[in-house]
C-alpha atoms as a PDB file:
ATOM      1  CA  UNK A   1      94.551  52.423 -11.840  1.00  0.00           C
ATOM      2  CA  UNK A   2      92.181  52.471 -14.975  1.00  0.00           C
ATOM      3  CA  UNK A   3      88.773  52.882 -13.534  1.00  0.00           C
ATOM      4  CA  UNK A   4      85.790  50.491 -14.962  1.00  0.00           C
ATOM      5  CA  UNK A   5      82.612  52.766 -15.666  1.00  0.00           C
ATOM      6  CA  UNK A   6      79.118  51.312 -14.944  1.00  0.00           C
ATOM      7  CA  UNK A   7      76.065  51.651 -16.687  1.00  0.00           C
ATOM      8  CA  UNK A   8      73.042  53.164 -15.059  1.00  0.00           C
ATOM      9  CA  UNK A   9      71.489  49.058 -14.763  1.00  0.00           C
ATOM     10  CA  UNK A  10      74.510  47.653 -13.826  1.00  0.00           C
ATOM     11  CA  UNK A  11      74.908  50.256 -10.773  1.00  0.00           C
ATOM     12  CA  UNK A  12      71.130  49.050  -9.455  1.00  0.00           C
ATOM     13  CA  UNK A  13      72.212  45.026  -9.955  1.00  0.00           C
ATOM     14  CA  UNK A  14      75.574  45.618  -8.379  1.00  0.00           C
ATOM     15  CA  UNK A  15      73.753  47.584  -5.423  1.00  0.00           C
ATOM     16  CA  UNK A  16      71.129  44.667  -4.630  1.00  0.00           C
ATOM     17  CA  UNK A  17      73.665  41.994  -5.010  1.00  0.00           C
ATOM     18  CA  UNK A  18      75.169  44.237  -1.588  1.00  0.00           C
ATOM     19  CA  UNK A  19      71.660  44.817  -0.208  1.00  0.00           C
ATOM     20  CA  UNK A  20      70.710  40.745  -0.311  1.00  0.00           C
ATOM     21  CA  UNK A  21      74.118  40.449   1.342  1.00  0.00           C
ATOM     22  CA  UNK A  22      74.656  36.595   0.071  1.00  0.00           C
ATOM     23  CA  UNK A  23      71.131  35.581  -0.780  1.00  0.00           C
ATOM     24  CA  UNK A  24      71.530  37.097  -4.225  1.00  0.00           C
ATOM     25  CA  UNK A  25      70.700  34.891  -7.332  1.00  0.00           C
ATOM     26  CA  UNK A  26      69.248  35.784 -10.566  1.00  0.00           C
ATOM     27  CA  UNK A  27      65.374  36.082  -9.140  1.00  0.00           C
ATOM     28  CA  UNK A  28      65.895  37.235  -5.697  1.00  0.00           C
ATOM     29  CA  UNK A  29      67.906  40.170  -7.527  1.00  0.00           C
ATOM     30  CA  UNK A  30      64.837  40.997 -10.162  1.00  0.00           C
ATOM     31  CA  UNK A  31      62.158  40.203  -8.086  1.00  0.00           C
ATOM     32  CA  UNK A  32      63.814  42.819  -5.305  1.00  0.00           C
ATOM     33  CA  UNK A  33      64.418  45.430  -8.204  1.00  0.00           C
ATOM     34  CA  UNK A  34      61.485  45.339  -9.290  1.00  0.00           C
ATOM     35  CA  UNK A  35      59.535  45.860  -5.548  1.00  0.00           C
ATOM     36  CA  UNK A  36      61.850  48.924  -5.332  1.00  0.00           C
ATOM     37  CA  UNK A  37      62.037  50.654  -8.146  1.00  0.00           C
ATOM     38  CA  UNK A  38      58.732  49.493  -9.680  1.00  0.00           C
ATOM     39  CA  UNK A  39      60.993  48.798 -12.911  1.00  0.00           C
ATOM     40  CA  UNK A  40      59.919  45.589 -14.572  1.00  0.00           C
ATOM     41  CA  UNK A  41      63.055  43.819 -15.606  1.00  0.00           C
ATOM     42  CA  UNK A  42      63.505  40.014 -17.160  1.00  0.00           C
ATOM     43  CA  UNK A  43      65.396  37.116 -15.597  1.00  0.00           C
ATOM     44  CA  UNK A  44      67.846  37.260 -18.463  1.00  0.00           C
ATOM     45  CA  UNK A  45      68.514  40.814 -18.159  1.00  0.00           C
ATOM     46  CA  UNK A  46      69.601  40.365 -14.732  1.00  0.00           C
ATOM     47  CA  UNK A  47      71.335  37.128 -15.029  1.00  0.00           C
ATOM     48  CA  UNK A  48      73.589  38.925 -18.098  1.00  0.00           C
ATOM     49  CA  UNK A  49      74.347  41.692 -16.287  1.00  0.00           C
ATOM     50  CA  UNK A  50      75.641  39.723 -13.624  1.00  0.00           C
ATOM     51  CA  UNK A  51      77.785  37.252 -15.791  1.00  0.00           C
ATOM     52  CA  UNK A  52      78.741  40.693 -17.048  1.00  0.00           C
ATOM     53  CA  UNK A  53      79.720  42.163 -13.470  1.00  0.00           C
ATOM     54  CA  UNK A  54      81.537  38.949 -12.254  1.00  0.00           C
ATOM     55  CA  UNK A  55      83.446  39.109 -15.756  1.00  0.00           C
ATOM     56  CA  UNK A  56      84.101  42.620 -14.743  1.00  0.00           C
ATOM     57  CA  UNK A  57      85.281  41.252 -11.006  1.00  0.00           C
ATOM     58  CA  UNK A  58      82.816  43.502  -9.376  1.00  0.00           C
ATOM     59  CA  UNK A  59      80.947  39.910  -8.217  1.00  0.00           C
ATOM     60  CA  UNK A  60      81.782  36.486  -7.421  1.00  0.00           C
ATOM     61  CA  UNK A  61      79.778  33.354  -7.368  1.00  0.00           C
ATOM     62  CA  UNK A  62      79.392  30.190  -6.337  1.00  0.00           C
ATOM     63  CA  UNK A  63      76.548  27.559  -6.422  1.00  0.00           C
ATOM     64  CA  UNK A  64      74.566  27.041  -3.580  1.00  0.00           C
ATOM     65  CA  UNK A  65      72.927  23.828  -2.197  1.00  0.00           C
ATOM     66  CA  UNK A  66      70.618  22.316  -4.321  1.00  0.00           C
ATOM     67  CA  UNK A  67      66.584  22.510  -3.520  1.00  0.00           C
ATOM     68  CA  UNK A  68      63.713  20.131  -4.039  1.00  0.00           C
ATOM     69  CA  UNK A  69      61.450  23.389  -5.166  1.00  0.00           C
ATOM     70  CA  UNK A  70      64.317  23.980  -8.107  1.00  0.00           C
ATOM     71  CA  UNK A  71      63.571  20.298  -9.131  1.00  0.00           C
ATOM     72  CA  UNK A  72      67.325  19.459  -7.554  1.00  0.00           C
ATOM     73  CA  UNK A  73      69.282  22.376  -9.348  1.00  0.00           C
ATOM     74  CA  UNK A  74      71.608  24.432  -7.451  1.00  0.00           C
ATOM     75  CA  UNK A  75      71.305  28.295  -6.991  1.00  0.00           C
ATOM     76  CA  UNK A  76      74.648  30.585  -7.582  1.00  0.00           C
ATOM     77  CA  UNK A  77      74.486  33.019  -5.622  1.00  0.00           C
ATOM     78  CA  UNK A  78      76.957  36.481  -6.416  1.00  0.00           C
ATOM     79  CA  UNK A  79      78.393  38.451  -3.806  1.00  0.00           C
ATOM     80  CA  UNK A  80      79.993  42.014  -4.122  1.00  0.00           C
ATOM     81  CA  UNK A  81      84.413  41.896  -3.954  1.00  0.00           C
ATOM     82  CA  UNK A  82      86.231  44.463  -2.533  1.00  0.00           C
ATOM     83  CA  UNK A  83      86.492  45.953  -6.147  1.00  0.00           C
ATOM     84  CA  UNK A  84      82.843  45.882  -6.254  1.00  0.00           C
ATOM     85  CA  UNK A  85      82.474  47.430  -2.924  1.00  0.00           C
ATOM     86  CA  UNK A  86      85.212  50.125  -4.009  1.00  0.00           C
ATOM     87  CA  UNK A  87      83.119  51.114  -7.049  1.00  0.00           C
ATOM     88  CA  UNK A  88      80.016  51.579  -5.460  1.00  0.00           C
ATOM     89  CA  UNK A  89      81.606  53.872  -2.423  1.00  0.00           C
ATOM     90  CA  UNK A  90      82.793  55.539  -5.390  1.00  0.00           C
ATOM     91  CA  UNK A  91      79.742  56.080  -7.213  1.00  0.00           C
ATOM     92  CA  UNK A  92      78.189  57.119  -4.144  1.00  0.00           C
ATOM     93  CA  UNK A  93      80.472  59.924  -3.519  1.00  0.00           C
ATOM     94  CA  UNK A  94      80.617  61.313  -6.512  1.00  0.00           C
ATOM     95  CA  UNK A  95      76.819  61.880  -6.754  1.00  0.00           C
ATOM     96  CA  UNK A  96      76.944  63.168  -3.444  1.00  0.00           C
ATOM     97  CA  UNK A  97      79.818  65.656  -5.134  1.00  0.00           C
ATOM     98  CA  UNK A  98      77.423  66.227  -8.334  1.00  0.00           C
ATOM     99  CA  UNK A  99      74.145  67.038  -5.895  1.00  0.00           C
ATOM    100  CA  UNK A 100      76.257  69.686  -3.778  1.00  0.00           C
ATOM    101  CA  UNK A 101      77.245  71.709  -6.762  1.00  0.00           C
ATOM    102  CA  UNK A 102      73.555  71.720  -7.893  1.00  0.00           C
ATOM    103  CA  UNK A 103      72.815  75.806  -7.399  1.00  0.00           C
ATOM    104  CA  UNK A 104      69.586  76.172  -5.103  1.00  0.00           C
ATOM    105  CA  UNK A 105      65.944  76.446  -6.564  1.00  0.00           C
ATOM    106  CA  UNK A 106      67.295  74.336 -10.253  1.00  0.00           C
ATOM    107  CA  UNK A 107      64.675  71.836  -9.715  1.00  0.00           C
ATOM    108  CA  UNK A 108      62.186  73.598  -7.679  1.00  0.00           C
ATOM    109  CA  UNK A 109      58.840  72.494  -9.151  1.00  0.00           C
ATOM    110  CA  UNK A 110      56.097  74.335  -9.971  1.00  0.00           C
ATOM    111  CA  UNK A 111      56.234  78.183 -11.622  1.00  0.00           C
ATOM    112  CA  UNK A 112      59.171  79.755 -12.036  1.00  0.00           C
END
């Protein structure tokens, strides 16, 4: 199976999409970004990488309810698929891998 690479960005959407577990739409997903990695990212950044990630069938979506506060226009809201899921697990591991083979004392701070 050819394996689809993600960038550094798309890794941290993909991984709040999971974290909001259902409740993710283009704010939720830069506003929470933003808390936790103190990274200021735009509403159209986000919202093209996740066109971008559902093209890539790492997300679905589907439009939500529509709200009162959104002047009557629906939300979607993306959720991870199992091939989503899969790369992630993936990308996990193989940091883990990378960290392990790291010798002791590379990136001690300080002196020496």
């Amino acid at each position: 199976m050819r394996r689809t690479y993600l960038g550094e960005f798309e890794e941290i959407v993909l991984l709040m999409v999971a974290i909001l577990d259902g409740d993710a739409y283009g704010v939720t997903v830069s506003q929470e970004i933003e808390q936790h990695t103190g990274r200021q990212v735009t509403f159209g950044t986000v919202h093209n990488t996740l066109i971008r990630l559902e093209e890539k069938g790492f997300v679905t979506s589907l439009l939500g309810g529509s709200t009162a506060e959104r002047g009557g226009r629906r939300k979607r809201l993306f959720k991870v698929t199992a091939l989503g899921s899969r790369a992630l697990q993936d990308i996990q591991q193989l940091r883990n891998e990378l960290w392990q083979l790291l010798p002791p004392n590379t990136l001690k701070l300080g002196g020496s």
